[in-house]
N, C-alpha and C. Protein backbone atom coordinates (compact mmCIF):
# COMPACT_ATOMS: atom_id res chain seq x y z
N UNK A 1 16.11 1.19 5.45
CA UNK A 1 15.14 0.15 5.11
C UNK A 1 14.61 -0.51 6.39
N UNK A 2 15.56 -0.82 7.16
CA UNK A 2 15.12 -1.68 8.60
C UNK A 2 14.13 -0.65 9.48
N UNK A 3 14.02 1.01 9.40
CA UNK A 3 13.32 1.52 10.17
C UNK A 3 12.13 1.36 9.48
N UNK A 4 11.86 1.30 8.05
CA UNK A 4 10.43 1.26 7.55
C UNK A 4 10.28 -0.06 7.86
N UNK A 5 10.77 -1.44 7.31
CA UNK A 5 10.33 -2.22 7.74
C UNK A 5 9.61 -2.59 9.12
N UNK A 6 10.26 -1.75 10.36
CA UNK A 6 9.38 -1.89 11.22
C UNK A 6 8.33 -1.11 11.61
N UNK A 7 8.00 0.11 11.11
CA UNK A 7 7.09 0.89 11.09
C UNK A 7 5.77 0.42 9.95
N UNK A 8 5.76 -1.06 9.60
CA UNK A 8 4.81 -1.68 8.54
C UNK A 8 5.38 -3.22 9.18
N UNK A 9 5.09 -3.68 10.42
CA UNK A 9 5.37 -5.28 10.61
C UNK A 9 4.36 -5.55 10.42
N UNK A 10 2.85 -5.24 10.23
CA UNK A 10 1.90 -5.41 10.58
C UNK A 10 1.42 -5.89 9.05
N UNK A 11 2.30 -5.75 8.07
CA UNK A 11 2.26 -5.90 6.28
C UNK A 11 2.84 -7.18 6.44
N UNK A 12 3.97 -7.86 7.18
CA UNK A 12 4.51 -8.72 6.72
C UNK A 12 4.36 -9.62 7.34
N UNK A 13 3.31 -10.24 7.30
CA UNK A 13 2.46 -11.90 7.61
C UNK A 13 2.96 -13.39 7.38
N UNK A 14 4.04 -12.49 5.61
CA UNK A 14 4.39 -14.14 5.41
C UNK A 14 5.32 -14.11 5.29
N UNK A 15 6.09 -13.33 6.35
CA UNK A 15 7.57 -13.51 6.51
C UNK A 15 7.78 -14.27 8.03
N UNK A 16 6.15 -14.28 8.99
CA UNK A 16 6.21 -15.26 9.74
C UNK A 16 6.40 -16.21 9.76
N UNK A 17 7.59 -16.86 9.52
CA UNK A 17 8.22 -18.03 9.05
C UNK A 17 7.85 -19.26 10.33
N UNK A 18 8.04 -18.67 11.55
CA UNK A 18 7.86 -19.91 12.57
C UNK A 18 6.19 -19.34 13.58
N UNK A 19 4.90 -18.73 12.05
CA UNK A 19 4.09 -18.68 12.85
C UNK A 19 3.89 -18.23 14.05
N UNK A 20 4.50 -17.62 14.48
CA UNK A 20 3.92 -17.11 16.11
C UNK A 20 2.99 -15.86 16.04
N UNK A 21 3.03 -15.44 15.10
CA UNK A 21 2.06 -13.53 15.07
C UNK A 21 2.96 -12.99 15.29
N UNK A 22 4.67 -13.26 15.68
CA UNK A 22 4.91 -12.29 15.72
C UNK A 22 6.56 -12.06 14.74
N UNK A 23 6.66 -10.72 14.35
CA UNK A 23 7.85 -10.88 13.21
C UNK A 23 9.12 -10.39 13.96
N UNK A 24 10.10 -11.40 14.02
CA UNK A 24 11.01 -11.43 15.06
C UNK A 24 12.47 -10.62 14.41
N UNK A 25 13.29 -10.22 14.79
CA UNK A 25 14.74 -9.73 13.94
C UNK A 25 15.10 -10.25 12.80
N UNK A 26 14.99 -11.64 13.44
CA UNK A 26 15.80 -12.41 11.80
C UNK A 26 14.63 -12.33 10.34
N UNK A 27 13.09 -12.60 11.26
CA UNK A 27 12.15 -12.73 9.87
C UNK A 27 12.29 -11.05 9.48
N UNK A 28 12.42 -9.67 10.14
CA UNK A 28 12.95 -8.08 9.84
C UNK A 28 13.86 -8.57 9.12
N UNK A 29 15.00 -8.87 8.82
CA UNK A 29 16.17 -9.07 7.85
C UNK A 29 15.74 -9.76 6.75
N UNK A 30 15.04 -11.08 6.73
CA UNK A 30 14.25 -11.55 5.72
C UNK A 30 14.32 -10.93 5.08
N UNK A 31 12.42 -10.00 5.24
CA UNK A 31 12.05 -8.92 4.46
C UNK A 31 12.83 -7.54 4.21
N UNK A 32 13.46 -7.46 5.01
CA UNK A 32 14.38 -6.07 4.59
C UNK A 32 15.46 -6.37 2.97
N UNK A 33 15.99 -7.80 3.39
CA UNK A 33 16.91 -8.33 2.10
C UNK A 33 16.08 -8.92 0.87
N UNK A 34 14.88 -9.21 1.08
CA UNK A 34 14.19 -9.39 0.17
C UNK A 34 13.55 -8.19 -0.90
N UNK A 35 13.10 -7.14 -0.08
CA UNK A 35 12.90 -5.90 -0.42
C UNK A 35 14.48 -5.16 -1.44
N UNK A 36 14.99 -5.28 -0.70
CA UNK A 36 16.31 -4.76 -1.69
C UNK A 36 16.36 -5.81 -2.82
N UNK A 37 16.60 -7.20 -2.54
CA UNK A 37 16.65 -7.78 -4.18
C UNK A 37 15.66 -8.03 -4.95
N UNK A 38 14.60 -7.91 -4.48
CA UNK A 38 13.35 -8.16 -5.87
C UNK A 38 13.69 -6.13 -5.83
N UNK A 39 13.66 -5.05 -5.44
CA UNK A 39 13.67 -3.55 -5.63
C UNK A 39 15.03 -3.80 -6.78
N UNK A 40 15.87 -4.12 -6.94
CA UNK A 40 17.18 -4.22 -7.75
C UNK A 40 16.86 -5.05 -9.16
N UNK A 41 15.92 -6.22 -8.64
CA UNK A 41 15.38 -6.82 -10.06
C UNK A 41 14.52 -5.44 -10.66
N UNK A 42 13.75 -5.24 -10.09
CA UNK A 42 12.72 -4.57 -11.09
C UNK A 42 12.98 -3.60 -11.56
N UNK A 43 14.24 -3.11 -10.80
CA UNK A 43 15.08 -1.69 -11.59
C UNK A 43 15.77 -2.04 -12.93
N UNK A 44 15.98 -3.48 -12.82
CA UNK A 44 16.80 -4.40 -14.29
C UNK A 44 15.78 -4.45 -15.07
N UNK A 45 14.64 -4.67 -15.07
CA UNK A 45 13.68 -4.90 -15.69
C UNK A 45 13.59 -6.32 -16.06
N UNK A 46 14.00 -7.38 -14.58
CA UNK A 46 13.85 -8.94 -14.42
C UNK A 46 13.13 -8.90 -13.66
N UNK A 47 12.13 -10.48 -13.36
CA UNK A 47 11.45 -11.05 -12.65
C UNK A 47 10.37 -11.36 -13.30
N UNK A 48 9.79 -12.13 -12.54
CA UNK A 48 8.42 -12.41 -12.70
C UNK A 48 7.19 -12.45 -11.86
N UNK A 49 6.62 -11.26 -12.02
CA UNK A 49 6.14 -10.29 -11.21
C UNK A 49 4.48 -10.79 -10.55
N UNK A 50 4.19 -10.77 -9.70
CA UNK A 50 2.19 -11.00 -9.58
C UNK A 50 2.23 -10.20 -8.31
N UNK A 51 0.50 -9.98 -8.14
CA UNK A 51 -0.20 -9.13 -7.20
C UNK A 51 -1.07 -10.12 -6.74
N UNK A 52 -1.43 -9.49 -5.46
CA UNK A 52 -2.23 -10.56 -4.69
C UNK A 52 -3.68 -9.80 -4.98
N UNK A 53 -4.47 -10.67 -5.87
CA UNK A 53 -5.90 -9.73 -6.02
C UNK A 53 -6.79 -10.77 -5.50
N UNK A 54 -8.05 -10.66 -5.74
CA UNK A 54 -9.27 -11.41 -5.05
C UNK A 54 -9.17 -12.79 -4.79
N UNK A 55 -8.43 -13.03 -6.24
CA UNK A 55 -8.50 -14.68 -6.52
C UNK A 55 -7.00 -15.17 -6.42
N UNK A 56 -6.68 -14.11 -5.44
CA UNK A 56 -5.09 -15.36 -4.99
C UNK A 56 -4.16 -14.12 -5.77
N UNK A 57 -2.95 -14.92 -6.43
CA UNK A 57 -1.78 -14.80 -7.32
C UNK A 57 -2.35 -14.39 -8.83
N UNK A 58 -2.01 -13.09 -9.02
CA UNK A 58 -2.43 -12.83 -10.65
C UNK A 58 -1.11 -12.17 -11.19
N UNK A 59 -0.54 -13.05 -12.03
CA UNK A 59 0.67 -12.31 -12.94
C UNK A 59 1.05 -11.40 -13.67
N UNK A 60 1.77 -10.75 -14.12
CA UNK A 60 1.77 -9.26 -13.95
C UNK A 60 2.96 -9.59 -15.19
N UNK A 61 2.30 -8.51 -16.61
CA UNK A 61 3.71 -8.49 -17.59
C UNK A 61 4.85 -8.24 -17.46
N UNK A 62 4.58 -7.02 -16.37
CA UNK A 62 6.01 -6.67 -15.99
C UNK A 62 6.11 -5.83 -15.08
N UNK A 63 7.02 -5.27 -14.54
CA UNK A 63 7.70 -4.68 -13.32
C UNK A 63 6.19 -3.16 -13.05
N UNK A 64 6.60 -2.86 -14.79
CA UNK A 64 5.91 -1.34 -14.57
C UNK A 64 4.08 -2.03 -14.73
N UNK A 65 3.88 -2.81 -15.02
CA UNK A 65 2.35 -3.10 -15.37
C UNK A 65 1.99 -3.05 -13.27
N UNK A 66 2.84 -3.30 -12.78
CA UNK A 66 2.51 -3.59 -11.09
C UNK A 66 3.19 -1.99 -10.79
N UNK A 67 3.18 -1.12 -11.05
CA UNK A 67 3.45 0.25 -10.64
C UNK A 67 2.03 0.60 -11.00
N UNK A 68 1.82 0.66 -12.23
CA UNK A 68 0.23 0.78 -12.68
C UNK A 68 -1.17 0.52 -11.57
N UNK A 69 -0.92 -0.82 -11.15
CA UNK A 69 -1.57 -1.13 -10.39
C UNK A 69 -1.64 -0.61 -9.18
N UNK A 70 -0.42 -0.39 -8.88
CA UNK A 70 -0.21 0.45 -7.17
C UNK A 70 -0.34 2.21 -7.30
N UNK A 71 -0.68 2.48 -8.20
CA UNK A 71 -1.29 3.78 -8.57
C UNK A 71 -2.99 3.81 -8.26
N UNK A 72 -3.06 2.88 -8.92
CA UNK A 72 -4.86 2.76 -8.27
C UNK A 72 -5.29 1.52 -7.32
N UNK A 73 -4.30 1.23 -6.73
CA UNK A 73 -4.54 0.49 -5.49
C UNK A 73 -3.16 0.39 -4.38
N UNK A 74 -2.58 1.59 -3.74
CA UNK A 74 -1.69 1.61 -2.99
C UNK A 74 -1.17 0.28 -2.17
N UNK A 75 -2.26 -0.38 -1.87
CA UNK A 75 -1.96 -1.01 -1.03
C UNK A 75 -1.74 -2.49 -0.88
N UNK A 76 -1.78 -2.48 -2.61
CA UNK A 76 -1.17 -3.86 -3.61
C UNK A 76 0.27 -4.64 -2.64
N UNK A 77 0.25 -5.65 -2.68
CA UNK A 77 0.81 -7.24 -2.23
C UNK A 77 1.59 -7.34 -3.44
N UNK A 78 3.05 -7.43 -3.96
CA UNK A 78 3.34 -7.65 -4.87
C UNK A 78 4.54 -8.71 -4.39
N UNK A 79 4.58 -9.92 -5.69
CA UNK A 79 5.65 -11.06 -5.69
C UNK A 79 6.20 -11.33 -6.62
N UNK A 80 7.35 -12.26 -6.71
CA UNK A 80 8.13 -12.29 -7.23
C UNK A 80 8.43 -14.07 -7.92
N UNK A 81 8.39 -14.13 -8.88
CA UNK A 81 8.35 -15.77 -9.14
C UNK A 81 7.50 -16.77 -8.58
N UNK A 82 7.98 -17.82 -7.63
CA UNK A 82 7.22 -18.19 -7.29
C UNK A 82 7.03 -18.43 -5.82
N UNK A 83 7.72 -17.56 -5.03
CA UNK A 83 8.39 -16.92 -3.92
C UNK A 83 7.06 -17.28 -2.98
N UNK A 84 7.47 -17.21 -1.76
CA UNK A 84 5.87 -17.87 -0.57
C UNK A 84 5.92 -15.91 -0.07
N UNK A 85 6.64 -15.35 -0.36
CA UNK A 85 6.59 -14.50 0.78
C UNK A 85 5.81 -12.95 -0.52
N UNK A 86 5.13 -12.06 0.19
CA UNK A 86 4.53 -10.83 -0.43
C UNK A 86 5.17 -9.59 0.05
N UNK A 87 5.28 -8.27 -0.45
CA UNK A 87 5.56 -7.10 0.21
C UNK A 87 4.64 -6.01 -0.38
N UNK A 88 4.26 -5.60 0.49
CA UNK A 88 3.75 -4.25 0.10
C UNK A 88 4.33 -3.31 -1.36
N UNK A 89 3.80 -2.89 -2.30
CA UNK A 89 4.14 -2.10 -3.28
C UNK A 89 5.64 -0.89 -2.57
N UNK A 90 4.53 0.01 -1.82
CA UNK A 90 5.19 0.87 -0.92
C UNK A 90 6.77 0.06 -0.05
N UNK A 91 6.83 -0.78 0.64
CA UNK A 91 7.76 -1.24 1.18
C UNK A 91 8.88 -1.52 -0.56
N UNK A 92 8.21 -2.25 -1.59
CA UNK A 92 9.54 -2.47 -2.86
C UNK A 92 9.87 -1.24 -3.12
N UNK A 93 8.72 0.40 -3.63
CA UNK A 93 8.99 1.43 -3.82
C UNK A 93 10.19 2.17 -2.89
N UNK A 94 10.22 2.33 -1.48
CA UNK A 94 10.91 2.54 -0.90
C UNK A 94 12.56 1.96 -0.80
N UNK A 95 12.51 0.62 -1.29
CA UNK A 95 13.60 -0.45 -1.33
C UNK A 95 14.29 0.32 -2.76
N UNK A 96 13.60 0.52 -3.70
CA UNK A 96 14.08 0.86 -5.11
C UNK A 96 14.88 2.70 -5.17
N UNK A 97 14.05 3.30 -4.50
CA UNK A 97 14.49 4.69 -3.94
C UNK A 97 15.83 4.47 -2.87
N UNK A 98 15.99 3.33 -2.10
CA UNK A 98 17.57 3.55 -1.27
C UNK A 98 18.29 3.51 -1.94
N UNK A 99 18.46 2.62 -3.06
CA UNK A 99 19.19 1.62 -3.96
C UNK A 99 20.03 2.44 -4.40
């Protein structure tokens, strides 16, 4: 997980926690541990799911309605409750496949 995560830092914007542009080890662990537990929810078929579309935060019925979406838009922003931080579809897909 930690080698994809850094081969896609350039996805994770709002894991810049202290703002600098740049995503440091600890904000990499962030998203790496975040990726594994929302990837573990959605394998349960918990959470509460949204995509980042035009108009911000749009909520999502469920786990698989945001697979749907990342079928015809790869490159879908997907979140989790009401969480500040986003991940790439691909980065949770990958998280759900280590698991």
């Amino acid at each position: 997980m930690e080698n994809f995560i850094e081969e896609n830092l350039s996805l994770l914007k709002t894991f810049d926690e202290n703002k600098d542009k740049v995503i440091d080890e600890a904000e990499k662990q962030k998203a790496a541990d975040t990726a594994r537990e929302w990837a573990a929810m959605a394998k349960k078929g918990e959470g509460y799911w949204s995509y980042y579309g035009k108009e911000g935060r749009k909520p999502l019925k469920n786990w698989e309605e945001g697979e749907g979406i990342a079928r015809k838009h790869p490159e879908v922003f997907l979140s989790q409750g009401d969480s500040p931080y986003w991940l790439p579809f691909k980065i949770l897909s990958f998280a759900m496949e280590e698991e």
